[in-house]
N, C-alpha and C. Protein backbone atom coordinates (compact mmCIF):
# COMPACT_ATOMS: atom_id res chain seq x y z
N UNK A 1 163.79 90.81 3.77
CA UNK A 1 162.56 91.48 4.01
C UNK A 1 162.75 92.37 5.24
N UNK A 2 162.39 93.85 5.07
CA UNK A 2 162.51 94.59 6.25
C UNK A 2 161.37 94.66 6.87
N UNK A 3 160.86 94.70 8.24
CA UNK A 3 159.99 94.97 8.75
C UNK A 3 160.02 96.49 9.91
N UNK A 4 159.44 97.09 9.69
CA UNK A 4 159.32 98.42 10.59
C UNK A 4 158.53 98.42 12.20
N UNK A 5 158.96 98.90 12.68
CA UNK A 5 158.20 98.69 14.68
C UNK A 5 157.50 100.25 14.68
N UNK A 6 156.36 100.49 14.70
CA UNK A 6 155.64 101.76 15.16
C UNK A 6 155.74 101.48 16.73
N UNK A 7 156.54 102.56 17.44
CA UNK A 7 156.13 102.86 18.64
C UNK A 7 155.45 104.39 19.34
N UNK A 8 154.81 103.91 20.06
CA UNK A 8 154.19 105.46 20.53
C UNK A 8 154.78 105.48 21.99
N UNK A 9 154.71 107.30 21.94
CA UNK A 9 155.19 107.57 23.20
C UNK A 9 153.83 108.36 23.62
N UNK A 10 153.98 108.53 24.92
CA UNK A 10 152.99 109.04 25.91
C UNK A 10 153.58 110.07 26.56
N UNK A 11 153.03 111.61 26.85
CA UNK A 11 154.30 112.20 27.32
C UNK A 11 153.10 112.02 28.57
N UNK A 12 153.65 112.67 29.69
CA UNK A 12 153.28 112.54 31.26
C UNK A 12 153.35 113.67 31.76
N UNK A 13 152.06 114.04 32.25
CA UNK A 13 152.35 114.96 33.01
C UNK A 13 152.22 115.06 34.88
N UNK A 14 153.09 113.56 35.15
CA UNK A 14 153.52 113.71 36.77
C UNK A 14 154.25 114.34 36.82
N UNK A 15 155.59 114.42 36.06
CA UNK A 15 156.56 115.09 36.62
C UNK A 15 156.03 116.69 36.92
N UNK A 16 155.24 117.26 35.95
CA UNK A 16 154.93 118.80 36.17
C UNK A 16 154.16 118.94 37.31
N UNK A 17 153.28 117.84 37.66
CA UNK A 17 151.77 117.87 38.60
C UNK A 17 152.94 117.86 40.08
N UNK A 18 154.44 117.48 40.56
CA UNK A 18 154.70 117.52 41.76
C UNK A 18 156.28 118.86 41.38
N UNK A 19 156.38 119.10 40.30
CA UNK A 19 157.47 120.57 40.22
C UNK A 19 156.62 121.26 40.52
N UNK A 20 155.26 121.97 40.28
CA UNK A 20 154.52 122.56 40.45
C UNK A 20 154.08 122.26 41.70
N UNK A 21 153.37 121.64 42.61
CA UNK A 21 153.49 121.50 43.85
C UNK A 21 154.42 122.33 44.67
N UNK A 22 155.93 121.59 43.98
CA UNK A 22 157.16 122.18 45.22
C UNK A 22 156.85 123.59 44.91
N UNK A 23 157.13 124.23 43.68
CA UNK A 23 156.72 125.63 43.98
C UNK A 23 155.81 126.39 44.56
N UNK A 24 154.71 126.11 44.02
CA UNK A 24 153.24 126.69 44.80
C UNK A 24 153.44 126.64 46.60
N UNK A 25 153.87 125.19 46.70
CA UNK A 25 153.79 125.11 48.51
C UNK A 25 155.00 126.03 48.69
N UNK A 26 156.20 125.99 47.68
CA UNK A 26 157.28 126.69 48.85
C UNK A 26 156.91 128.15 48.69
N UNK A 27 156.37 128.69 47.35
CA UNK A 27 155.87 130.62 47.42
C UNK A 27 154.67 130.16 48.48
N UNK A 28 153.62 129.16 48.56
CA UNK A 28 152.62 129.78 49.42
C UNK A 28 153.28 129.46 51.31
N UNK A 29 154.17 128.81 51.35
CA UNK A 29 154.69 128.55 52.46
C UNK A 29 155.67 129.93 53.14
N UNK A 30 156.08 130.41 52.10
CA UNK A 30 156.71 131.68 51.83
C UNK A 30 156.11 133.10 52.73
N UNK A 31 154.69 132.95 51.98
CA UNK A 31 153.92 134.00 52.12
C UNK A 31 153.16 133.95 53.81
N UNK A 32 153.23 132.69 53.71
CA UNK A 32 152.62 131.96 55.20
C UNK A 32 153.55 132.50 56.21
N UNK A 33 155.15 132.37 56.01
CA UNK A 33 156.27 132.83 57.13
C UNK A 33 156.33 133.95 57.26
N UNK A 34 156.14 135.00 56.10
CA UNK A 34 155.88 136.45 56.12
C UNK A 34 155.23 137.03 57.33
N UNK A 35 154.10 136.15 57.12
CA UNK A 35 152.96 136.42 58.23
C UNK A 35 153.32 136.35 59.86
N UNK A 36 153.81 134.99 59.66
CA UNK A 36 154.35 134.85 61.27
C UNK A 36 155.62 135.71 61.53
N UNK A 37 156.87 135.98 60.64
CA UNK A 37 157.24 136.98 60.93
C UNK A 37 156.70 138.09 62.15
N UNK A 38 155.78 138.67 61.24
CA UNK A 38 154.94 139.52 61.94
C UNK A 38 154.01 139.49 63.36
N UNK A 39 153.60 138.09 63.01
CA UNK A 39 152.45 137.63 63.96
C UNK A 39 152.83 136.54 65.04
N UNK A 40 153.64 135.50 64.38
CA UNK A 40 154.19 134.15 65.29
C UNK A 40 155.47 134.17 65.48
N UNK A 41 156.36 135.30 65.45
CA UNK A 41 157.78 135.08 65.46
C UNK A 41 158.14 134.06 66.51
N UNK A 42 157.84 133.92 67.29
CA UNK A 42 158.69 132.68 68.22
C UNK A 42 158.27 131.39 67.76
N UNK A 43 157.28 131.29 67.32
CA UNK A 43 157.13 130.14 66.12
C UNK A 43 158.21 129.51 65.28
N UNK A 44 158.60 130.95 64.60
CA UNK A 44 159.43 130.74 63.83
C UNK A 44 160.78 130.99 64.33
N UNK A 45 161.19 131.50 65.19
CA UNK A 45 162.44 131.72 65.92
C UNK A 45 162.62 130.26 66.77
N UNK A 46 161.70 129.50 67.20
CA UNK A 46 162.01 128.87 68.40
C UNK A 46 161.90 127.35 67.92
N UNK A 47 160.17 127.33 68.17
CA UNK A 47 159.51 125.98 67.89
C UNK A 47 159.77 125.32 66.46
N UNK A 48 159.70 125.84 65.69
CA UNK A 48 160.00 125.34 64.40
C UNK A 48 161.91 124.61 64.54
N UNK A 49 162.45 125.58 64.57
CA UNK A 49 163.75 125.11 64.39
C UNK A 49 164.26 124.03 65.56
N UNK A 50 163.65 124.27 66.53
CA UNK A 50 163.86 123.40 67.40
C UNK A 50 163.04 121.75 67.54
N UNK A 51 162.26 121.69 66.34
CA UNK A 51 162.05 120.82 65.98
C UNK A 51 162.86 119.54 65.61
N UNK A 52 164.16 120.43 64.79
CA UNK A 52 165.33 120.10 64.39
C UNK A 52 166.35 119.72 65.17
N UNK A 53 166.11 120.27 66.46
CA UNK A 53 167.43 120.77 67.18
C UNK A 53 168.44 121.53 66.56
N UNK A 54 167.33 122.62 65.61
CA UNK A 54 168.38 123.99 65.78
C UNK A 54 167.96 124.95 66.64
N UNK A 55 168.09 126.39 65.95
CA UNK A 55 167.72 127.49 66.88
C UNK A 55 168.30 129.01 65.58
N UNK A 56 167.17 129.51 65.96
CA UNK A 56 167.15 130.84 64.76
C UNK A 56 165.81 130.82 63.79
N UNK A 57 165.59 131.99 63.66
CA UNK A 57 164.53 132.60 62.72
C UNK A 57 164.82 132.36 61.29
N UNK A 58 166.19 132.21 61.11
CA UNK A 58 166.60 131.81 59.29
C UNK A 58 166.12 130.31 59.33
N UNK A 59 166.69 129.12 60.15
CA UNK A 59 166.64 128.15 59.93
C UNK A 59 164.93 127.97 60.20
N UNK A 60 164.32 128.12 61.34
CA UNK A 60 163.00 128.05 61.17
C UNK A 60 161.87 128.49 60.21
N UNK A 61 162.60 129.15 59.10
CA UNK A 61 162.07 129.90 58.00
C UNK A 61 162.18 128.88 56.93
N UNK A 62 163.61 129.17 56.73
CA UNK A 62 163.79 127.79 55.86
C UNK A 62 163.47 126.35 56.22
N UNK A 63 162.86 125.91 57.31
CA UNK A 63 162.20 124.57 57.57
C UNK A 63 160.90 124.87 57.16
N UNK A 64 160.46 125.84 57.85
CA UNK A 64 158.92 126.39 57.40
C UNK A 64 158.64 126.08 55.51
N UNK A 65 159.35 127.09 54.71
CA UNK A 65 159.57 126.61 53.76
C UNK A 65 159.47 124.95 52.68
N UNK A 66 160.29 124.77 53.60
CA UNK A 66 160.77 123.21 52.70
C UNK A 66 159.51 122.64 53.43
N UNK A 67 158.70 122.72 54.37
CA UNK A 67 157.65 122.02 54.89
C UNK A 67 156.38 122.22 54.06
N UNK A 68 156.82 123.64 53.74
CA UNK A 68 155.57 124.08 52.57
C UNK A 68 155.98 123.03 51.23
N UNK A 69 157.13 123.47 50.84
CA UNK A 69 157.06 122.32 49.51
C UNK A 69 156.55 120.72 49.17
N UNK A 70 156.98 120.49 50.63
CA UNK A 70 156.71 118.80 50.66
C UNK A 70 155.44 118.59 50.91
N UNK A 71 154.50 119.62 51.35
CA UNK A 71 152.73 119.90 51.56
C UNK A 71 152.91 120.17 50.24
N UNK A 72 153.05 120.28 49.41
CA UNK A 72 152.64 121.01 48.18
C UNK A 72 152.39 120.02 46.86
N UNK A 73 153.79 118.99 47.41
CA UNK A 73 153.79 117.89 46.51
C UNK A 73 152.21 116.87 46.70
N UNK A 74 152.11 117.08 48.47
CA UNK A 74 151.09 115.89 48.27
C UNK A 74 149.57 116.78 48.07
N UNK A 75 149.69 118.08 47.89
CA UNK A 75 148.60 119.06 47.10
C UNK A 75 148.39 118.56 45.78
N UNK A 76 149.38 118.54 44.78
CA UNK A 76 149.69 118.39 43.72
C UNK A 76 149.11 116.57 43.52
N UNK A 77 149.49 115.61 44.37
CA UNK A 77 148.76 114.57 44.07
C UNK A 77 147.49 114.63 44.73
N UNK A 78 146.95 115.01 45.58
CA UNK A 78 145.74 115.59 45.66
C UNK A 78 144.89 115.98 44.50
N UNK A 79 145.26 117.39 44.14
CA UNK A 79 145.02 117.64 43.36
C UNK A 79 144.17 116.78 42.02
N UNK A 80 145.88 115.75 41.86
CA UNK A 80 145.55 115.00 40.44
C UNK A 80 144.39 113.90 40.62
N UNK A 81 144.12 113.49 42.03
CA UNK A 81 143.15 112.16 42.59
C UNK A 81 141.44 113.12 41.99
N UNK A 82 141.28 114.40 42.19
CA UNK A 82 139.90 114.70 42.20
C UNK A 82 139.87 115.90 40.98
N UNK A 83 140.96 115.80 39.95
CA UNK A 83 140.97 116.27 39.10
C UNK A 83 140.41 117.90 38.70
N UNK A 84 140.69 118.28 39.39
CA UNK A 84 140.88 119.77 39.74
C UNK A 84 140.70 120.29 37.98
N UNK A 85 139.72 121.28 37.71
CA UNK A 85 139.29 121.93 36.13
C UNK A 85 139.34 123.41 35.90
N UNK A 86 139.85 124.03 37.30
CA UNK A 86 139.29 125.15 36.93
C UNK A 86 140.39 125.58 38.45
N UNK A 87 140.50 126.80 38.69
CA UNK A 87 141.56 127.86 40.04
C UNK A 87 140.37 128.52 40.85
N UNK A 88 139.02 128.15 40.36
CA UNK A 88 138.36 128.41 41.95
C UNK A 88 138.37 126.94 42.39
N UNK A 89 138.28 126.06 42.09
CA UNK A 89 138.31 124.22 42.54
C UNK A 89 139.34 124.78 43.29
N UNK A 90 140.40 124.92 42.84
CA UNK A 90 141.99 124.66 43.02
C UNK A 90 141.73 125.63 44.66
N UNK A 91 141.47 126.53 44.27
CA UNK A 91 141.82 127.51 45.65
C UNK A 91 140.83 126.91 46.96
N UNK A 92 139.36 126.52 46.03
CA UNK A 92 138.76 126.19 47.31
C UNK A 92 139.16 124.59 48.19
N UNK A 93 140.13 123.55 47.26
CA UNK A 93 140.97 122.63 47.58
C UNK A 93 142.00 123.10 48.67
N UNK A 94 142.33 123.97 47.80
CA UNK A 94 143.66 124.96 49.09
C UNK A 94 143.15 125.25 50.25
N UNK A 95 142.18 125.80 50.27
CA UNK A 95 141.84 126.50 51.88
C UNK A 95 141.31 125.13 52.50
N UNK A 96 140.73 124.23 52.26
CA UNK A 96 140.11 123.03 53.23
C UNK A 96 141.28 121.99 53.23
N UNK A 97 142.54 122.27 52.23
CA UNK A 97 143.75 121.47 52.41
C UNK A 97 144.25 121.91 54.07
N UNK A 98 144.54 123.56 53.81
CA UNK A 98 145.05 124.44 54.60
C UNK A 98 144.43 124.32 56.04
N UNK A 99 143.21 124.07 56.39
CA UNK A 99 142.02 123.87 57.37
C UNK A 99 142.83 122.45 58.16
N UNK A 100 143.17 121.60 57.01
CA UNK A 100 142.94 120.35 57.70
C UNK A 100 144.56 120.07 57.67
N UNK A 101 145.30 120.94 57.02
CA UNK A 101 146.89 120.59 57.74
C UNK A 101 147.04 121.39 59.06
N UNK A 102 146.38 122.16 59.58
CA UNK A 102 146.17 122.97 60.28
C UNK A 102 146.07 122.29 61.68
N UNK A 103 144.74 121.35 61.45
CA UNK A 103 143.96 120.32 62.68
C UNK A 103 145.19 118.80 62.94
N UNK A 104 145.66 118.45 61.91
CA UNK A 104 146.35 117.70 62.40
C UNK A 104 147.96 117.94 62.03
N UNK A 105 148.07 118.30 61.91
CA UNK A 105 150.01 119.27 62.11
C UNK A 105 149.92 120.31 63.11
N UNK A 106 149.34 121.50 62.84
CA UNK A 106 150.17 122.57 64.10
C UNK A 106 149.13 121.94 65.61
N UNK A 107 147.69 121.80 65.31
CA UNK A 107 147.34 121.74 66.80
C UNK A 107 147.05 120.16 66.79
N UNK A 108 147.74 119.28 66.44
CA UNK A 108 148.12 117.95 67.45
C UNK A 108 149.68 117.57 66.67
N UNK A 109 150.15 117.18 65.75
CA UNK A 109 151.49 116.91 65.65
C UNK A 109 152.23 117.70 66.20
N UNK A 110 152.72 118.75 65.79
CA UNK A 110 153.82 120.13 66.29
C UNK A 110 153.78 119.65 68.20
N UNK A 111 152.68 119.73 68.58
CA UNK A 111 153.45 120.09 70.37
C UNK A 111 153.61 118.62 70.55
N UNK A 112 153.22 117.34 69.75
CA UNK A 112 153.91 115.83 70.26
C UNK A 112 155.52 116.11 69.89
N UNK A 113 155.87 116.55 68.91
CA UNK A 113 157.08 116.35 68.18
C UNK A 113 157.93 117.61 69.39
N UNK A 114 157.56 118.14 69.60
CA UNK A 114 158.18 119.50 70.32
C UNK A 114 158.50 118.93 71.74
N UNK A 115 157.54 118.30 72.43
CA UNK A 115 157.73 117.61 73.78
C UNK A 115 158.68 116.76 73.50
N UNK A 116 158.74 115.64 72.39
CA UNK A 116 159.22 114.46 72.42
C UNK A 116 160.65 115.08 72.15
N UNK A 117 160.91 116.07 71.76
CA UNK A 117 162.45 116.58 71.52
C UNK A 117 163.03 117.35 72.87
N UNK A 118 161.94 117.79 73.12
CA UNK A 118 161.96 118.42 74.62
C UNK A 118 162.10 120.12 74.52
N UNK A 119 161.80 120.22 73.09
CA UNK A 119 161.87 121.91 73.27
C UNK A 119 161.57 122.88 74.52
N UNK A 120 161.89 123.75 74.09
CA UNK A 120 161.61 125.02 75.57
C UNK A 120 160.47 125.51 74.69
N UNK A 121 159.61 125.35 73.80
CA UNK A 121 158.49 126.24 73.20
C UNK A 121 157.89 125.06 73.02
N UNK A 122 157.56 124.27 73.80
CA UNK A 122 156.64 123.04 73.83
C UNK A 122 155.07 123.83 73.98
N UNK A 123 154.23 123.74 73.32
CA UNK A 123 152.90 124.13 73.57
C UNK A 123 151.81 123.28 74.05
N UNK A 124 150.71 123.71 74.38
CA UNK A 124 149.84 122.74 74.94
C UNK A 124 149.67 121.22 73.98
N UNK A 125 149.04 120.40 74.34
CA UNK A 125 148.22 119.82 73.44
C UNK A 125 146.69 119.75 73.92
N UNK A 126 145.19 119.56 73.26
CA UNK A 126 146.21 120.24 71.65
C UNK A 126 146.65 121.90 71.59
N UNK A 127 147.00 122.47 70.87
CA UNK A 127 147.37 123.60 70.36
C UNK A 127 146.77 124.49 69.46
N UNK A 128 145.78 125.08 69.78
CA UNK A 128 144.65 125.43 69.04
C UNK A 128 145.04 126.65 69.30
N UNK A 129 145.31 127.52 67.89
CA UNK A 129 145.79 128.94 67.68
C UNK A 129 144.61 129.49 66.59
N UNK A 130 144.15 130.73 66.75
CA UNK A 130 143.51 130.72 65.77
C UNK A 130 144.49 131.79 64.50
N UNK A 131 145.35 132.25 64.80
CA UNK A 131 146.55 133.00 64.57
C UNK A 131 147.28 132.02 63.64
N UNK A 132 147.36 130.81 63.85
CA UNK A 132 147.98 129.75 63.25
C UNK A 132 146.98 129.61 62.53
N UNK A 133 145.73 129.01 62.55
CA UNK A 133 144.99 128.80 61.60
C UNK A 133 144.47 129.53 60.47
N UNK A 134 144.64 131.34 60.93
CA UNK A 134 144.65 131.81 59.50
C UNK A 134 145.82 131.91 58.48
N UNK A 135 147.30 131.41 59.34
CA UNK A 135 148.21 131.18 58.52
C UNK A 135 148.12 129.98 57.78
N UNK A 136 147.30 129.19 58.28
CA UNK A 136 147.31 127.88 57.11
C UNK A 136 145.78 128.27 56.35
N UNK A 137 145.45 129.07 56.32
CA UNK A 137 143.97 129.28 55.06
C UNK A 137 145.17 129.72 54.43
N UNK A 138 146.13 130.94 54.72
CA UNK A 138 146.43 131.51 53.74
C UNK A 138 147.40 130.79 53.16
N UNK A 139 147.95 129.85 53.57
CA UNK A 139 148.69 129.18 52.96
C UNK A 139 147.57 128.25 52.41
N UNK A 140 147.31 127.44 52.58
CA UNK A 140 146.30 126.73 51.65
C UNK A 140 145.32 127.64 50.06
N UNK A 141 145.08 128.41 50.25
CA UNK A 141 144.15 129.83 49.56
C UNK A 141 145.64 129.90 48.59
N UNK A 142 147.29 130.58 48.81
CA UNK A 142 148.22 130.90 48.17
C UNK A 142 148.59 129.33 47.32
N UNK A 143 148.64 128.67 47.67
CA UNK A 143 148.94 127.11 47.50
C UNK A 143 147.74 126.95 46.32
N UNK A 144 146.33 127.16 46.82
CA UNK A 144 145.41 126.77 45.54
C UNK A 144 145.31 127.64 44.35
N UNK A 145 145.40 128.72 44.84
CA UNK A 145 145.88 129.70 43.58
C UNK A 145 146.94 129.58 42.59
N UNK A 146 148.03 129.23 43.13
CA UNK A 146 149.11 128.89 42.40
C UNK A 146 149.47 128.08 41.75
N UNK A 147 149.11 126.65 42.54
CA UNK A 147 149.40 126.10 41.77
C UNK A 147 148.55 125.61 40.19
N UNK A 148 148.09 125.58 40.19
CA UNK A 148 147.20 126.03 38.83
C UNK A 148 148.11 126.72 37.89
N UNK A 149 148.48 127.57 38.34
CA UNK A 149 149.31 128.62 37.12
C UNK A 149 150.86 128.27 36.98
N UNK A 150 151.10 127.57 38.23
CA UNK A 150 152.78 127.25 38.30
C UNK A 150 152.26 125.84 37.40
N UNK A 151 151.70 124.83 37.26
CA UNK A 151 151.22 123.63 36.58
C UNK A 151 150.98 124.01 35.14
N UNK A 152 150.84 125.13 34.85
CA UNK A 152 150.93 125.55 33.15
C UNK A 152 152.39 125.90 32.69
N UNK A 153 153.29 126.06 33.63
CA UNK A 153 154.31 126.85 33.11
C UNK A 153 155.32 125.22 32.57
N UNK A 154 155.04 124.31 33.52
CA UNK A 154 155.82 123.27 33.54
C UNK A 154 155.25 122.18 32.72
């Protein structure tokens, strides 16, 4: 006597909800360094990399970067906790993400971590830029926009 096993599969969509993340944060993290380029270069020349104990505008770019992605991932589970329906949710998630990585990363984490390494671009605490803070709307705003559309592709 043969007997047959029905199994079902479930496909998942975590894996797409944090690929999508890394992208969105690293283009909106992207677009964010652009800015300081322009606006925060010693940010990005100094304090950032020396976070590391490096030194240079490439490496502080590319930390900037990969800092955006790993914000992006926990966007992306964000995201999935309050179930996001629609890319104005998404964007207006982004900018009060962006607001509030803002309040506790650049103006109170960044100048503990900067002292405690002993950088030469140690900033006050806290560190209240408002120059910085429209780089994290716009990173938050690029971040909620995106990812939405980078989360369809995957």
């Amino acid at each position: 006597m043969a007997t047959d096993t029905a199994t079902s599969r479930t496909e998942s969509t975590l894996d797409a909800n944090w690929q999508a993340g890394v992208v969105a944060g690293a283009v909106a993290a992207a677009v964010m360094g652009a800015m300081m380029v322009v606006q925060m270069r010693p940010v990005l020349e100094v304090a950032i990399p020396s976070m590391y104990t490096l030194m240079g505008g490439t490496a502080g770019f590319t930390i900037h970067v990969a800092h955006g992605a790993v914000l992006g991932v926990a966007f992306a589970g964000l995201a999935g906790v309050v179930d996001l329906d629609s890319t104005p949710k998404s964007l207006g998630l982004g900018v009060g993400y962006g607001v509030v990585l803002w309040v506790v990363l650049a103006v109170l984490v960044m100048p503990v971590w900067l002292s405690a390494v002993g950088s030469p671009a140690n900033p006050p605490l806290p560190n209240v830029s408002t120059t910085s803070l429209v780089g994290h709307v716009v990173y938050g705003a690029v971040l909620g926009l995106a990812y939405p559309a980078v989360e369809r592709i995957f």
